[in-house]
Protein backbone atom coordinates (compact mmCIF):
# COMPACT_ATOMS: atom_id res chain seq x y z
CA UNK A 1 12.14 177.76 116.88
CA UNK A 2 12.74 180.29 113.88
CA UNK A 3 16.01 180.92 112.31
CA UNK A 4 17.60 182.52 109.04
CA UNK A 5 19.46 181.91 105.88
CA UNK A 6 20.63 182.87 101.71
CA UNK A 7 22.18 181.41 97.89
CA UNK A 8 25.67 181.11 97.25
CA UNK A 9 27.91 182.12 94.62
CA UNK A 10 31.01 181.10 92.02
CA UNK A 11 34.36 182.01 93.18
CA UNK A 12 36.17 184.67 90.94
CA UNK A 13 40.36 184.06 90.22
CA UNK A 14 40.49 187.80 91.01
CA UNK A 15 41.87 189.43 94.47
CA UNK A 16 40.23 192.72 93.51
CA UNK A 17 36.37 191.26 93.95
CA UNK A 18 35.51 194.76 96.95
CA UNK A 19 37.21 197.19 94.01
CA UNK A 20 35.02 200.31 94.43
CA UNK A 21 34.09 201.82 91.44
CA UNK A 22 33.93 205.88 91.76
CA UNK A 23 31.52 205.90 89.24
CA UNK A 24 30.02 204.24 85.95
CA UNK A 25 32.57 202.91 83.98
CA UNK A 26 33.91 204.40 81.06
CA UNK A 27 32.18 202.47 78.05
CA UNK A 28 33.41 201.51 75.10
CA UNK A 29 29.97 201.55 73.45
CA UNK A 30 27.00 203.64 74.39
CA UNK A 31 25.14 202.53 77.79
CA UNK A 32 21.64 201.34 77.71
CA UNK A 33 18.23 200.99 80.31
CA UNK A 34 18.51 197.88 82.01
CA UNK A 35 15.87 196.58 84.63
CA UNK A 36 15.35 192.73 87.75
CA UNK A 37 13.62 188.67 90.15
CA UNK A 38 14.68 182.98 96.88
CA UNK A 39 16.14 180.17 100.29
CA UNK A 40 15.56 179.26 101.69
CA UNK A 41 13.86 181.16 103.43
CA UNK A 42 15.68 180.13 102.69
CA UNK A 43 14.80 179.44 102.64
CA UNK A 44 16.51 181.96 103.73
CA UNK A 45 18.39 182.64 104.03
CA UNK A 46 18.05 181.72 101.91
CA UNK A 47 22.67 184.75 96.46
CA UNK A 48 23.88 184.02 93.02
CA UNK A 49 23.37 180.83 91.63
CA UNK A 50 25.92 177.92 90.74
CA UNK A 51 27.51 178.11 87.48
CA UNK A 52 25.63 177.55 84.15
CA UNK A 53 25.06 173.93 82.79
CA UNK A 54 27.30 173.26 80.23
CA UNK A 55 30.33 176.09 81.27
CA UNK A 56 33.57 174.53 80.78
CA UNK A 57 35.90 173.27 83.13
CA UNK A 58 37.33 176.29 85.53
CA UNK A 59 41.19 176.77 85.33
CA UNK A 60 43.21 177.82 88.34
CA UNK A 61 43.10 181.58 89.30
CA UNK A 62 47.08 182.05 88.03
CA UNK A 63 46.76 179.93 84.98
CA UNK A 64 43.70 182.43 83.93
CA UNK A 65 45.79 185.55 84.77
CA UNK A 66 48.61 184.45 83.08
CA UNK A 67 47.16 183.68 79.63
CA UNK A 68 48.39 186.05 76.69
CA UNK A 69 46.42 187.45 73.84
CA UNK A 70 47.66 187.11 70.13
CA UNK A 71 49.47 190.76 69.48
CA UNK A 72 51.27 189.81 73.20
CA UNK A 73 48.79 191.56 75.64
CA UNK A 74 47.52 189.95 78.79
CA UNK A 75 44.06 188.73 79.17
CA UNK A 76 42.17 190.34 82.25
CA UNK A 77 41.12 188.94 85.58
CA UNK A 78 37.90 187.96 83.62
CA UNK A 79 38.34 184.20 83.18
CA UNK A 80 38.89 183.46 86.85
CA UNK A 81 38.23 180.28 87.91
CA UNK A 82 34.13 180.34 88.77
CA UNK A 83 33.04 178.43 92.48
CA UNK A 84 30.17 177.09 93.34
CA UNK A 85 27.57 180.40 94.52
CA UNK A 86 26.21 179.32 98.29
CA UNK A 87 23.33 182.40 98.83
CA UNK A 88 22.54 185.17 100.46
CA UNK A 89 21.34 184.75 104.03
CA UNK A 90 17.65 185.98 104.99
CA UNK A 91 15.48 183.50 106.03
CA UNK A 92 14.30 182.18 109.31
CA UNK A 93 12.92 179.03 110.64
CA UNK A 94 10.96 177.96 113.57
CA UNK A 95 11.06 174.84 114.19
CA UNK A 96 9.11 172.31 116.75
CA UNK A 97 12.11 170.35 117.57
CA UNK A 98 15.76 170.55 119.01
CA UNK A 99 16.57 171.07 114.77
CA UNK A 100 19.82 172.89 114.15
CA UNK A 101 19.04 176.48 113.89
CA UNK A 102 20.90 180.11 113.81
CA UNK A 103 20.12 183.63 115.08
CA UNK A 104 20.44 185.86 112.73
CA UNK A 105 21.00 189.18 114.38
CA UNK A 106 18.44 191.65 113.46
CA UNK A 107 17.00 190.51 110.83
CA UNK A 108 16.11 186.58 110.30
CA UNK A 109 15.33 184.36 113.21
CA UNK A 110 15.08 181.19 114.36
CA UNK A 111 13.04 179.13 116.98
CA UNK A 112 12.78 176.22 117.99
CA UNK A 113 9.78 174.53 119.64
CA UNK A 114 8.06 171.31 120.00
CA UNK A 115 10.82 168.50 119.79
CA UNK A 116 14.30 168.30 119.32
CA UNK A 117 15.17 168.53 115.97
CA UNK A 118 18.90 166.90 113.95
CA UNK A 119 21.25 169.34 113.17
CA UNK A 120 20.97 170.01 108.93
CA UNK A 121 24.19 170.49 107.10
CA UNK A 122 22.65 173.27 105.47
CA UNK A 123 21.65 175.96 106.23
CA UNK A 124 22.52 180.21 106.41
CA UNK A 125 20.83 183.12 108.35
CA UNK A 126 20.26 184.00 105.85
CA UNK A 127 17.96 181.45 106.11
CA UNK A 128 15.26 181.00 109.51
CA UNK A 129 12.42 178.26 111.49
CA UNK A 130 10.93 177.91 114.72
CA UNK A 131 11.44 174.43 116.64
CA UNK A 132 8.31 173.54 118.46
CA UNK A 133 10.47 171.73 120.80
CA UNK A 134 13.54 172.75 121.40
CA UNK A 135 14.91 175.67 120.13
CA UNK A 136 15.53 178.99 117.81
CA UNK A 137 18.56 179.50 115.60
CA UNK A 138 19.09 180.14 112.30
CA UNK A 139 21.18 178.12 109.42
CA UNK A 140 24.85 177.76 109.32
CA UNK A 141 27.38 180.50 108.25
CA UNK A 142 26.54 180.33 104.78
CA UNK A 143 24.73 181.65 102.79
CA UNK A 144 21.53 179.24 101.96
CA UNK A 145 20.49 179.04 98.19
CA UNK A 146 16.82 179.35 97.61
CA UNK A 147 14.45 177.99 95.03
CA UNK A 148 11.28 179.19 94.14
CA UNK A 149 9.61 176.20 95.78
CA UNK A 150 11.22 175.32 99.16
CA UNK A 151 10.51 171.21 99.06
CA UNK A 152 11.57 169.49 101.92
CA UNK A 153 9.52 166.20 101.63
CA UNK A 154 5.60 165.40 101.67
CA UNK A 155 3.57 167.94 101.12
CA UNK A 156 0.34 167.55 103.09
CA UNK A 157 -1.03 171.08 102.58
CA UNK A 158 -0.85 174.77 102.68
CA UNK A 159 -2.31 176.56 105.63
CA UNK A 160 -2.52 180.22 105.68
CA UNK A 161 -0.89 179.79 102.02
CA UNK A 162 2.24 178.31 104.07
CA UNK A 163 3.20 175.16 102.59
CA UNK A 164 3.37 171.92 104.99
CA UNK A 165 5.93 169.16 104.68
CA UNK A 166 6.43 166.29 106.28
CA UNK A 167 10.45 164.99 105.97
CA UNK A 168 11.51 161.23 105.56
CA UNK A 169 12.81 161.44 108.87
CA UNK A 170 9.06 161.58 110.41
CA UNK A 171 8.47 157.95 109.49
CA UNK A 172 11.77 157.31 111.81
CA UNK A 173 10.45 159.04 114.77
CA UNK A 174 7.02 158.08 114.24
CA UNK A 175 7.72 154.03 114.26
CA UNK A 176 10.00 154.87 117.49
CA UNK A 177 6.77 156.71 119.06
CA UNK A 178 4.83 153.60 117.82
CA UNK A 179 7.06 151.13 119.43
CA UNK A 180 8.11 152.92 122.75
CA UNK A 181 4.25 153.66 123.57
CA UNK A 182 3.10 150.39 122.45
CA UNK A 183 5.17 148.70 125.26
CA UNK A 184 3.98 151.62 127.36
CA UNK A 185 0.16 150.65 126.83
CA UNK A 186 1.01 146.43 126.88
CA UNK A 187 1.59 147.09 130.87
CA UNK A 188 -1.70 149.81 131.04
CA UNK A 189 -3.82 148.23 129.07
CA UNK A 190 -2.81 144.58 128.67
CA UNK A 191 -6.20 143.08 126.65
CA UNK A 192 -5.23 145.31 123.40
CA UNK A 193 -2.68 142.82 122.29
CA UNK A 194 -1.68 143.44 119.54
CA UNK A 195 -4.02 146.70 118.57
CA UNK A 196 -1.48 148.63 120.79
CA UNK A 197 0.75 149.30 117.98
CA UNK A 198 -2.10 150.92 116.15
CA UNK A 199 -3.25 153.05 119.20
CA UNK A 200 0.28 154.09 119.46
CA UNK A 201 0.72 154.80 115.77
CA UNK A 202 -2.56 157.24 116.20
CA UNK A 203 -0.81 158.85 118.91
CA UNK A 204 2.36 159.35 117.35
CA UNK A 205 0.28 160.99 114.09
CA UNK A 206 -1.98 163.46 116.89
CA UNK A 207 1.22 164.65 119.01
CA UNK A 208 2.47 165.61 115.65
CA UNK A 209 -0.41 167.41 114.50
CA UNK A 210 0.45 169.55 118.08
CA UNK A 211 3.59 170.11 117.03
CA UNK A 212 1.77 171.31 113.97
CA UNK A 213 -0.18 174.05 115.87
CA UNK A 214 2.81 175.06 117.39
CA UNK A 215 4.25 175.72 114.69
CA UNK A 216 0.99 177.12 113.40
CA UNK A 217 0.99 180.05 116.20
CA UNK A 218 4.62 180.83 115.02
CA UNK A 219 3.60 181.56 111.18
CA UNK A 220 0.42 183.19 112.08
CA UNK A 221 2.22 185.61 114.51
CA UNK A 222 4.66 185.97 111.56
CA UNK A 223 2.45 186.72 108.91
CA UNK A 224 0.62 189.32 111.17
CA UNK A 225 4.13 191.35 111.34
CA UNK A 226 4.51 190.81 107.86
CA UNK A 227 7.32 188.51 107.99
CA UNK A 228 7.35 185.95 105.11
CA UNK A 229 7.44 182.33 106.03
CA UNK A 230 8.62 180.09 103.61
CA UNK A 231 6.94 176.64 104.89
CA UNK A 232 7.07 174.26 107.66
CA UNK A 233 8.29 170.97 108.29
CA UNK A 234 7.80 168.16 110.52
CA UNK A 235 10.75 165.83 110.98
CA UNK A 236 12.86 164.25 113.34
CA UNK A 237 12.31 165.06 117.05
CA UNK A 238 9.55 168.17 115.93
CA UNK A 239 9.02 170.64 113.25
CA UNK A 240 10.09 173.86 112.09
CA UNK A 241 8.89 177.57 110.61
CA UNK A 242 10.75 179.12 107.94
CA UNK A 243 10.81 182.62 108.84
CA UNK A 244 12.34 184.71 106.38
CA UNK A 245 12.65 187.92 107.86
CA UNK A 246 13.67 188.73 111.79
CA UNK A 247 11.07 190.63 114.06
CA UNK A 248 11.84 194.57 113.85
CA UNK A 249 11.73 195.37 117.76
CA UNK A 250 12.28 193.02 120.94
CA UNK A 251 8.43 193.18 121.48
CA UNK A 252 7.74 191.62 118.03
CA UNK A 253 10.45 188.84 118.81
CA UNK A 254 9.08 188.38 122.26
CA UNK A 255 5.88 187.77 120.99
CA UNK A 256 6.64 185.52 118.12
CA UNK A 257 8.28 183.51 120.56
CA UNK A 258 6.07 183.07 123.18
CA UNK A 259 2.54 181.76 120.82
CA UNK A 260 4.63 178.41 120.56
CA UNK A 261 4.61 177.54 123.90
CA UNK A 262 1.77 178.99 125.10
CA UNK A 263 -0.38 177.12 122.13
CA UNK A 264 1.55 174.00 123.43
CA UNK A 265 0.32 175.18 126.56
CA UNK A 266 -3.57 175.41 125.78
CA UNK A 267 -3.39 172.03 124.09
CA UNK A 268 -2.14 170.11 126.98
CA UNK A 269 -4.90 172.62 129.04
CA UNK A 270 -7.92 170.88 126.47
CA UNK A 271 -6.07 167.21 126.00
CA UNK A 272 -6.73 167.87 130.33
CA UNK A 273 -10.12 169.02 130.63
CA UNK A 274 -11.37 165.94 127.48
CA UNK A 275 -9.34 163.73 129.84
CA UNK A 276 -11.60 164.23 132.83
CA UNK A 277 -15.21 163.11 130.87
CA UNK A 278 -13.48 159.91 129.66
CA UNK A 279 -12.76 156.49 131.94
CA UNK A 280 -9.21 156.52 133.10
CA UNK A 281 -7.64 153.13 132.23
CA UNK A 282 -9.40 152.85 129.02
CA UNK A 283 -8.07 153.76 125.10
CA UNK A 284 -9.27 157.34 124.93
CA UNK A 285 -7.71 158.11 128.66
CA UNK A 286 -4.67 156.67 128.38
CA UNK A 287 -3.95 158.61 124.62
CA UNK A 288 -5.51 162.21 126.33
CA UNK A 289 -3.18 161.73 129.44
CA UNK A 290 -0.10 160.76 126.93
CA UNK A 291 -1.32 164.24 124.63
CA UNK A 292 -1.61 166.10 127.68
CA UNK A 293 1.87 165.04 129.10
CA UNK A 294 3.69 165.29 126.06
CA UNK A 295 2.32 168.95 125.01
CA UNK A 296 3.24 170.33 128.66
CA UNK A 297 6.80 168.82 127.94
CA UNK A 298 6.90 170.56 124.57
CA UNK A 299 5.81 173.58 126.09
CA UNK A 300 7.67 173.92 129.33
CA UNK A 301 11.52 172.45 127.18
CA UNK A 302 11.13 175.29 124.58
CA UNK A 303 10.77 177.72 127.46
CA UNK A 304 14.10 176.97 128.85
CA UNK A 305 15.83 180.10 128.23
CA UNK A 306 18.95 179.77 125.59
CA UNK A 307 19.20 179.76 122.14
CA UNK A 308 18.02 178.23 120.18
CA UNK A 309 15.09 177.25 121.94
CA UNK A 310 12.12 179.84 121.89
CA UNK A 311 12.59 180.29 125.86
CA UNK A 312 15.78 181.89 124.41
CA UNK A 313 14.30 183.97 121.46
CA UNK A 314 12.15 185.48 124.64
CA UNK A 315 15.41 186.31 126.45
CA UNK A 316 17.36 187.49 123.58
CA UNK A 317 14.33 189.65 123.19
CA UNK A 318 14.43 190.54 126.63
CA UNK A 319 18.30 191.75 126.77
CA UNK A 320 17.65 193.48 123.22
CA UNK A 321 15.17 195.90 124.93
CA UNK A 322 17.59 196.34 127.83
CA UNK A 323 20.49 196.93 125.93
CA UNK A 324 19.16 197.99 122.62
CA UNK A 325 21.34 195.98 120.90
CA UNK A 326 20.10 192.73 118.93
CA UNK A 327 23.71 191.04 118.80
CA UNK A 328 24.25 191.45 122.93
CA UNK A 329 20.37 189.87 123.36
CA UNK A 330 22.33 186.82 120.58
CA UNK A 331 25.24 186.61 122.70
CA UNK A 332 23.19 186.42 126.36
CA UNK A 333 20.99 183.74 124.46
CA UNK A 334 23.48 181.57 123.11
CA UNK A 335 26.21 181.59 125.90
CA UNK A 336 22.69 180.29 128.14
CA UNK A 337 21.91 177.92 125.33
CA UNK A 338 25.41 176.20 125.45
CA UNK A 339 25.58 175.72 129.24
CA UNK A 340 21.81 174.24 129.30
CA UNK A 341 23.55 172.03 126.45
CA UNK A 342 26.06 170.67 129.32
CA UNK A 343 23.37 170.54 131.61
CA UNK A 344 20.72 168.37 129.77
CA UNK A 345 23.88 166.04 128.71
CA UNK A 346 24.55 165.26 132.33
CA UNK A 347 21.57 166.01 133.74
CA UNK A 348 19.07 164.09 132.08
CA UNK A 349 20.87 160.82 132.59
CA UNK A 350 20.84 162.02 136.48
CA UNK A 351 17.76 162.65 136.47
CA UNK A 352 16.38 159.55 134.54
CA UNK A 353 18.21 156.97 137.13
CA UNK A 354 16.74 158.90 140.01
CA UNK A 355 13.55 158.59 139.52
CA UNK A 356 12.55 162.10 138.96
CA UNK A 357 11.27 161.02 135.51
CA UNK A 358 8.75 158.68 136.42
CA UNK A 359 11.34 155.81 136.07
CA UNK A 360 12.41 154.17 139.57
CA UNK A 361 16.00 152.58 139.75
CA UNK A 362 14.95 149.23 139.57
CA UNK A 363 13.13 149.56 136.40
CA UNK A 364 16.32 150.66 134.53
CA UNK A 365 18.37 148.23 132.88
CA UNK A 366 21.51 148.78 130.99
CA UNK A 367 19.68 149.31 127.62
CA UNK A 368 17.39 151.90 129.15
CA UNK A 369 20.71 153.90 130.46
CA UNK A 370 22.32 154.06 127.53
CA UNK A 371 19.47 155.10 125.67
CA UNK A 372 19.15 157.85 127.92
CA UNK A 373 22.63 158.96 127.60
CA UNK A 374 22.06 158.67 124.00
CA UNK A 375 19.26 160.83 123.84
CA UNK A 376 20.80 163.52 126.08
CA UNK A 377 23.70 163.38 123.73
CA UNK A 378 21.56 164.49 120.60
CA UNK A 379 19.82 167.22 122.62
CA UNK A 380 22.77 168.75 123.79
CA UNK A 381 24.80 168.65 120.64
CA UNK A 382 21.49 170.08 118.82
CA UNK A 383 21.33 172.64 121.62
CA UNK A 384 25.07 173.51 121.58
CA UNK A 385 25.16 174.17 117.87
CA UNK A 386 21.99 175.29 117.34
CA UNK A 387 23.33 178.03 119.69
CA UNK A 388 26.55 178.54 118.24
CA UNK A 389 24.77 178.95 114.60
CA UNK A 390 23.16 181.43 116.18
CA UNK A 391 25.74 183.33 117.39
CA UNK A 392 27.72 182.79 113.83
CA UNK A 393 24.33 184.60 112.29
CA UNK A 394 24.26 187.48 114.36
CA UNK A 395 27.86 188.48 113.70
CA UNK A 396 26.94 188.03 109.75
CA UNK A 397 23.74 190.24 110.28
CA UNK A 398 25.96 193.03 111.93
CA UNK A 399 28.46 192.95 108.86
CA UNK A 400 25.45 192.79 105.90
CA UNK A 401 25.50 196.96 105.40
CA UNK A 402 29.00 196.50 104.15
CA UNK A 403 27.90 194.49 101.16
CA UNK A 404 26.77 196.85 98.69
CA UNK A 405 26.98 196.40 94.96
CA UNK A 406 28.07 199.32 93.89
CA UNK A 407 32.06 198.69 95.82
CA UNK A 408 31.57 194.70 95.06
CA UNK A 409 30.48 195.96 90.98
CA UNK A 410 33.65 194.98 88.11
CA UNK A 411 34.36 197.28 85.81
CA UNK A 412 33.33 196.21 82.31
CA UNK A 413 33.56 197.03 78.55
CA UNK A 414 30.64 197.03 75.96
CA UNK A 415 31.87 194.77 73.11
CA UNK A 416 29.13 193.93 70.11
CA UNK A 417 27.77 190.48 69.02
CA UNK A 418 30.45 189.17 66.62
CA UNK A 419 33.27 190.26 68.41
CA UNK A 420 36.38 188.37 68.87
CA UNK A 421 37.16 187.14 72.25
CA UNK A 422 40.43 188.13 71.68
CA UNK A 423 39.39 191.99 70.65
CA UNK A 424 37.31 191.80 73.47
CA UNK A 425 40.19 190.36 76.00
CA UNK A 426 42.47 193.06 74.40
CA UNK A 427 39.73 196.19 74.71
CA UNK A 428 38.87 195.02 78.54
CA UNK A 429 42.77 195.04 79.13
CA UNK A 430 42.98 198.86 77.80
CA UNK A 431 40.11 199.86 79.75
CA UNK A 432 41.29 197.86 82.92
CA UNK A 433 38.05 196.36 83.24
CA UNK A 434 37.60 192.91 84.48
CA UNK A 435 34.48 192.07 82.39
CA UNK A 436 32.57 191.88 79.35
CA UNK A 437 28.90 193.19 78.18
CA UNK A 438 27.53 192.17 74.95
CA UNK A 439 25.40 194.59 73.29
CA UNK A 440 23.56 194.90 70.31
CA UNK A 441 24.23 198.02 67.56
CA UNK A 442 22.28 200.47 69.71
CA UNK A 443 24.39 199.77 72.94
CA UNK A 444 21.34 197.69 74.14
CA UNK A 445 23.09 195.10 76.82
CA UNK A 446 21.77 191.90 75.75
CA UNK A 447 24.00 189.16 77.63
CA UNK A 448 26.92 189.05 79.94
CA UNK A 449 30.06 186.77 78.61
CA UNK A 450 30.32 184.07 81.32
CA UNK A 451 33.79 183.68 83.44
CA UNK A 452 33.79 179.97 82.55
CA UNK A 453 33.26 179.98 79.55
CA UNK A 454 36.50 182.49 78.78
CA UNK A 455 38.62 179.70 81.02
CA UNK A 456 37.37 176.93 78.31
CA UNK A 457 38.41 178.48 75.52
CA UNK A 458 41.85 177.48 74.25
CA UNK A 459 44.56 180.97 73.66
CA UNK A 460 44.98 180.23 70.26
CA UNK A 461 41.39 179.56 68.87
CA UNK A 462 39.99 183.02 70.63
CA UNK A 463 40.60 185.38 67.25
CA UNK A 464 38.00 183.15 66.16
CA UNK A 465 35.65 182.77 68.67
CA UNK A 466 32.99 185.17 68.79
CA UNK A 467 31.89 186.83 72.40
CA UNK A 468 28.54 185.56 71.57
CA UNK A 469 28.81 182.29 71.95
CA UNK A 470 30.15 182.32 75.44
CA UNK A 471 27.66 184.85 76.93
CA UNK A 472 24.69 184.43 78.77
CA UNK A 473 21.33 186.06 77.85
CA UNK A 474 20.27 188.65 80.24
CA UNK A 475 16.98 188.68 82.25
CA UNK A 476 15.13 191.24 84.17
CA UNK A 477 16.39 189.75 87.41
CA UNK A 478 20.53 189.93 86.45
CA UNK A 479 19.98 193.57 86.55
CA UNK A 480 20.75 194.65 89.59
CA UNK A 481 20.80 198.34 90.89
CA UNK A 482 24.19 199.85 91.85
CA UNK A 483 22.55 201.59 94.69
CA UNK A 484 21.96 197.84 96.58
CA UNK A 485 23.53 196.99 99.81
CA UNK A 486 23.33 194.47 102.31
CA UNK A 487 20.12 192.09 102.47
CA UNK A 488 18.58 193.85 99.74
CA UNK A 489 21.50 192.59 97.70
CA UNK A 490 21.26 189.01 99.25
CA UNK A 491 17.48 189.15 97.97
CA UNK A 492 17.78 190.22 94.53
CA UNK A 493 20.94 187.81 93.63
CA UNK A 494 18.74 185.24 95.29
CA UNK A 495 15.71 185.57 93.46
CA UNK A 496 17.65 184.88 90.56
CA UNK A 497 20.52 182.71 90.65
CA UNK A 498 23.46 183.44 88.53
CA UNK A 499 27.21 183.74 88.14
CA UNK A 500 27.80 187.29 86.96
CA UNK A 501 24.71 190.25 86.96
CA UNK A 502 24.63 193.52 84.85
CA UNK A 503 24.93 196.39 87.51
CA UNK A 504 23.05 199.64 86.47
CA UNK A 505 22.35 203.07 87.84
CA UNK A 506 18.99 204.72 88.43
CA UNK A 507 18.76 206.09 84.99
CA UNK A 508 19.44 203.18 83.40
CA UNK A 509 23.07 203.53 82.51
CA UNK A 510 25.67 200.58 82.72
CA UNK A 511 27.99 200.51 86.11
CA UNK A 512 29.36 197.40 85.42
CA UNK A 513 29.52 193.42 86.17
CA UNK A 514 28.81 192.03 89.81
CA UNK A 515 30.40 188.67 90.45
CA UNK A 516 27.96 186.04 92.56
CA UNK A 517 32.03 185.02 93.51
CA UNK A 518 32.83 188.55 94.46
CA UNK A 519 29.65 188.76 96.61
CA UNK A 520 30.45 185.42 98.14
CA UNK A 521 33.84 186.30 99.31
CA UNK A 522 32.71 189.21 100.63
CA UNK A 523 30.16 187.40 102.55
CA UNK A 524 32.87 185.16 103.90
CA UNK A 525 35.02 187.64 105.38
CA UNK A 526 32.21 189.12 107.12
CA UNK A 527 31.69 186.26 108.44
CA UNK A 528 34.90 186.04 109.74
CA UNK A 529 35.32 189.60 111.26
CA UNK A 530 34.74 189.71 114.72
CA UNK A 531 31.90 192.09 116.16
């Protein structure tokens, strides 16, 4: 299952964050070159980072605004209270499990493949991973943050230059494997005693390392679009594929979709074929029949068709073509995905007491039933909001274009090293800018004064505090072009997480200060505009 992501941001004190500049701001001081660096995708999905160590404690958005300067004028909106950034959405995940997962719309996705995976209280579109097992979505409404190495537990390797993880939450599922098939093979194959557990334990390991390939097919089908995959993970109920980017046409997201399964497919196809030059009723046939089984399963429960399972990435794909529309292929996908939520809830219990599974009536006790219910719970909760995520995604994806620097971009003021923080309150307040730029004697920007540390800093010591002390050194990546919009945007404040980044034109001139808080609001109420 894939699905999508982003970082997140500080929250300005100021109501004007979408003030759209006409053009570059009217400097104090002469404007300079600037230059720029993520999510996962996530990460992703993954935005600007979380506020500096060491800022001072934020003060409330009126308390900030209402602060006077010595001489009696008012300071600007520039010491807003700073949030917590959350991240740009962008990646996508594919996971081999029933994980939580969210379409992004058209441009991270999500799948989900070889096992049901637990929903992660993580995680945008921008973010994206491919289930092997049960579905494709993409991370929650938010935007994911992204570090420059994704983590996520063990890691056993790095095919294709894809990192490998394997979570804590493996070890869970893997002792449950160990213990449910042990009891399996003590009525098969009664004379192993108490080597059972180990057999089991080596079949627990080799139906992961299916899962694996599953999830394997995804990031090689990725890769060969040129879609960047920021790992994989095997956890709880499967695994998952980081995708970071969504396919560009319904073919590409058919396709991407499908190799899952159908390598699922092909396994069980060999684990059948090795089955037939072995004994049945000995060690190696009991473990190929249990592979063959349990890869078929894999294969034919991420074909259902709803999000986020990759059965449902195909459809979505399928309606997209139809259509031409990514967001009505989301909607088809997910409305599908919720009612086979409602189905496997009821119907696997159903279908467990009847028989169908293998199981006759009078081998069910009451522990057995409600361990069934149990299970079906998990799936169809994972299923449900796996497909809602997905849903949540698409509608961000649709609204991305309208995030562009250049109308999210604070006007600011050039103010030298040793300059007051007073001065500098009362020059921003004459310019009605909302920000400060230190630069050197040459009008070379050298560091942005932070939002935090303006709130820390008491009204009556400011005459003597110098802007220099409260800025924060600029690097390529807080230079940001005016001209960015949408998941560009996402991308570049993700690469390099921050609370405020110097905004430039083309040629190098200053536009002005972009707030990761500005960017994140903005993000939320995109979220929250209907299609």
């Amino acid at each position: 299952m894939d699905e999508s992501g982003g970082s997140g941001q500080p929250r300005s004190g100021t109501d004007e964050a979408a003030e759209r500049h006409e053009g570059p701001q009217a400097s104090t001081g002469p404007a300079v070159d600037a230059t720029r660096p993520g999510p996962d995708r996530h990460e992703r999905p993954t935005g600007p980072a979380p506020t500096a160590q060491g800022d001072p404690e934020p003060q409330s958005d009126a308390d900030a605004s209402a602060q006077a300067q010595p001489g009696g004028e008012t300071a600007p909106d520039i010491s807003a209270e700073p949030e917590t950034p959350q991240g740009p959405p962008g990646e996508s995940r594919s996971d081999t499990g029933a994980d939580e997962t969210t379409d992004t719309g058209a441009a991270d996705h999500t799948f989900v493949k070889t096992g049901p995976q637990p929903t992660e209280a993580d995680s945008p579109d921008s973010t994206a991973s491919t289930r092997t097992l049960a579905r494709s979505g993409s991370g929650k409404g938010r935007p994911p943050r992204r570090g420059k190495e994704p983590g996520g537990g063990l890691l056993m390797g790095r095919p294709f230059g894809v990192p490998v993880y394997v979570a804590p939450s493996w070890f869970l599922v893997a002792a449950l494997i160990t213990w449910v098939f042990g009891g399996q093979l003590d009525r098969v194959l009664p004379d192993l005693g108490a080597a059972r557990y180990l057999v089991s334990l080596f079949f627990a390991v080799v139906f992961y390392a299916s899962v694996l390939v599953h999830e394997l097919a995804h990031t090689v089908a990725a890769l060969r679009f040129k879609l960047p995959v920021r790992r994989i993970q095997l956890q709880f109920f499967g695994g998952v594929s980081e995708i970071e980017k969504e396919a560009e046409t319904p073919g590409r997201e058919f396709v991407l979709a499908f190799v899952g399964p159908l390598l699922s497919l092909i396994l069980s196809g060999l684990f059948y074929v090795a089955m037939q030059t072995v004994e049945p009723g000995t060690v190696p046939g009991v473990l190929l029949a249990g592979l063959m089984i349990s890869n078929l399963i894999v294969a034919a429960f991420n074909l259902l068709p709803g999000l986020p399972l990759d059965g449902g990435r195909m459809l979505r794909a399928v309606v997209w073509k139809i259509t031409g529309r990514p967001m009505s292929g989301t909607i088809a996908a997910a409305w599908v995905g919720r009612a086979l939520a409602v189905s496997v809830l009821i119907g696997l219990p159903l279908l467990t007491q009847s028989g169908m599974l293998g199981d006759t009536p009078d081998d069910i006790g009451g522990m057995d039933t409600v361990t069934d219910a149990l299970l079906a719970a998990i799936l169809a909760a994972i299923i449900w909001t796996g497909a809602g995520n997905s849903l949540r995604m698409a509608r961000l994806r649709e609204h991305l274009p309208e995030l562009r620097a250049r109308s999210l971009t604070r006007r600011a003021v050039p103010v030298e090293t040793n300059t007051p923080l007073s001065e500098a309150l009362r020059r921003a307040n004459d310019a009605g800018a909302r920000a400060l730029v230190v630069v050197d004697a040459d009008g070379e920007p050298l560091s942005l004064v932070r939002e935090a540390a303006i709130v820390g800093v008491p009204e009556h010591r400011r005459p003597w505090v110098a802007v220099s002390g409260l800025a924060q050194d600029l690097t390529d990546g807080m230079r940001v072009s005016a001209e960015l919009a949408g998941e560009d945007l996402l991308d570049a404040l993700r690469a390099t997480p921050a609370t405020e980044y110097l905004v430039v034109e083309d040629s190098g001139e200053i536009y002005g200060v972009l707030s990761a808080a500005d960017v994140e609001r903005a993000f939320v109420k995109a979220m929250a505009r209907p299609s």
